[in-house]
Protein backbone atom coordinates (compact mmCIF):
# COMPACT_ATOMS: atom_id res chain seq x y z
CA UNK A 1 98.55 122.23 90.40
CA UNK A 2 100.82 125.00 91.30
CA UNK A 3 102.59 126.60 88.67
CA UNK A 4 105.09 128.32 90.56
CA UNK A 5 106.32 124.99 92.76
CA UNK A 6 104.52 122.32 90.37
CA UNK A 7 103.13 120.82 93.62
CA UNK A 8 99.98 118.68 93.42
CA UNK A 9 97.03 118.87 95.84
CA UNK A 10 95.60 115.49 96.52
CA UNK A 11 92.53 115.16 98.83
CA UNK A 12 91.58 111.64 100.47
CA UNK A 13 87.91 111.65 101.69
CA UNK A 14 85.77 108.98 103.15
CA UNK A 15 82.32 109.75 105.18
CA UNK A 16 83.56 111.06 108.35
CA UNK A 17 87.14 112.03 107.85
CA UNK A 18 88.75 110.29 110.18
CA UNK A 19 88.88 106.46 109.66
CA UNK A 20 89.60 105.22 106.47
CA UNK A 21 90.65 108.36 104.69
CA UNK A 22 93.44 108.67 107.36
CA UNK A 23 94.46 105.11 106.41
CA UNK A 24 94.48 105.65 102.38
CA UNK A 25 96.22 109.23 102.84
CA UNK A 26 99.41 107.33 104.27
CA UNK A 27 99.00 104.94 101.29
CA UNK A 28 99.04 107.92 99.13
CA UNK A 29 101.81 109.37 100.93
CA UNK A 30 103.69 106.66 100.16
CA UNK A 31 102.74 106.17 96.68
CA UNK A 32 104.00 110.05 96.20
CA UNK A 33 107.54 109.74 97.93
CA UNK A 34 107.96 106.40 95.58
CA UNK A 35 106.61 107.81 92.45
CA UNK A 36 108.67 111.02 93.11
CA UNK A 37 105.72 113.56 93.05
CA UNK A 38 105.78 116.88 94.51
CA UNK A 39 102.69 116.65 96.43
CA UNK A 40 100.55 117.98 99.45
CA UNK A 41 98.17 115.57 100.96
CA UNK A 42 95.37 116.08 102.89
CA UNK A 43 92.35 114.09 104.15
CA UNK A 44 88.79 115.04 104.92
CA UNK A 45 85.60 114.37 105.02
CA UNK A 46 83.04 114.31 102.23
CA UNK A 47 80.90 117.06 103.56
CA UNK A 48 83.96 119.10 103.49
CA UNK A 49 86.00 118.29 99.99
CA UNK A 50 83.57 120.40 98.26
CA UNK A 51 84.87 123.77 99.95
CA UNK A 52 88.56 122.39 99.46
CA UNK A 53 90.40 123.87 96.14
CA UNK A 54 92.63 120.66 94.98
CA UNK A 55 94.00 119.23 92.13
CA UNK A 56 92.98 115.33 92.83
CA UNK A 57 90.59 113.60 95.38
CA UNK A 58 91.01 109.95 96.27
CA UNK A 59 87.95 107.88 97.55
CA UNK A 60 85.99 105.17 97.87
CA UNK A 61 84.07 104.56 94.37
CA UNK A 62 80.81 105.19 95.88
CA UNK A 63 81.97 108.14 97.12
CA UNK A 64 84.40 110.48 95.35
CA UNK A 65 81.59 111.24 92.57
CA UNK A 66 79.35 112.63 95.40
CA UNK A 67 82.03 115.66 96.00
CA UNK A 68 81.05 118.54 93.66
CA UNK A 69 84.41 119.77 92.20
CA UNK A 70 86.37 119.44 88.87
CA UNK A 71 89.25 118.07 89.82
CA UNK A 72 90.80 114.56 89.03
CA UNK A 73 89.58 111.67 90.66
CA UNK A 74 90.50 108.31 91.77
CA UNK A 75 88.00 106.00 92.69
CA UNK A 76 89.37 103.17 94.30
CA UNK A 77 87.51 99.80 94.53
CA UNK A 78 89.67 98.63 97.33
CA UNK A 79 90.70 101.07 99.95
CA UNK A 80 93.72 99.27 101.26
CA UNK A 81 95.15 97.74 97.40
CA UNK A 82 98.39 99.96 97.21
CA UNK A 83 98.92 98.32 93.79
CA UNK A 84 95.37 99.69 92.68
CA UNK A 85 96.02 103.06 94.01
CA UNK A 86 99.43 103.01 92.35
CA UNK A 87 98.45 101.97 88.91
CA UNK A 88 95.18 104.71 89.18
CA UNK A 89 97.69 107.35 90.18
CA UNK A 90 100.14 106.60 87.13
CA UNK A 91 97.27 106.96 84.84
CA UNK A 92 96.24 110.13 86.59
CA UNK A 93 100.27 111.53 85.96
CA UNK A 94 100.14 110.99 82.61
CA UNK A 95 96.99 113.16 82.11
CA UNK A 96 98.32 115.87 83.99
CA UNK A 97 101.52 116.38 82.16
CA UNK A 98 99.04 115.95 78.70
């Protein structure tokens, strides 16, 4: 997180990038206008996240514990549940302000 603006850095990764990491990064999106986050949101491939400095990557379950990083995660069982993703990303609030 940055200290100075308190903004979050959330990744959203899937295998190539471009498909279903495009369509979870708008859920995100929303999730962080809702929730009332100050957030930058990004998505990428999994090849990639590993070079990428952030605070919280969001993935598929079989795939966000391939990224070598120690950031937060969320592993989401469903890519599309916005109610999963919301609930995961309350939890993950609450540790950051810990």
């Amino acid at each position: 997180m940055d200290s100075r603006t308190g903004t979050i850095k959330i990744l959203v990764v899937c295998g190539m990038g471009v498909g279903s990491s495009y369509f979870v990064m708008q859920n995100v999106i929303q999730a962080v206008k809702e929730m009332g986050w100050n957030a930058e949101v990004e998505n990428t491939d999994i090849f990639n996240a590993a070079s990428m400095e952030v605070d919280l990557l969001v993935g598929a379950d079989y795939l966000v514990d391939l990224v070598e990083s120690d950031c937060m995660r969320i592993a989401l069982d469903d890519l599309l549940d916005q109610d999963e993703l919301v609930e995961k990303m309350k939890k993950v609030k609450e540790q950051l302000h810990d």
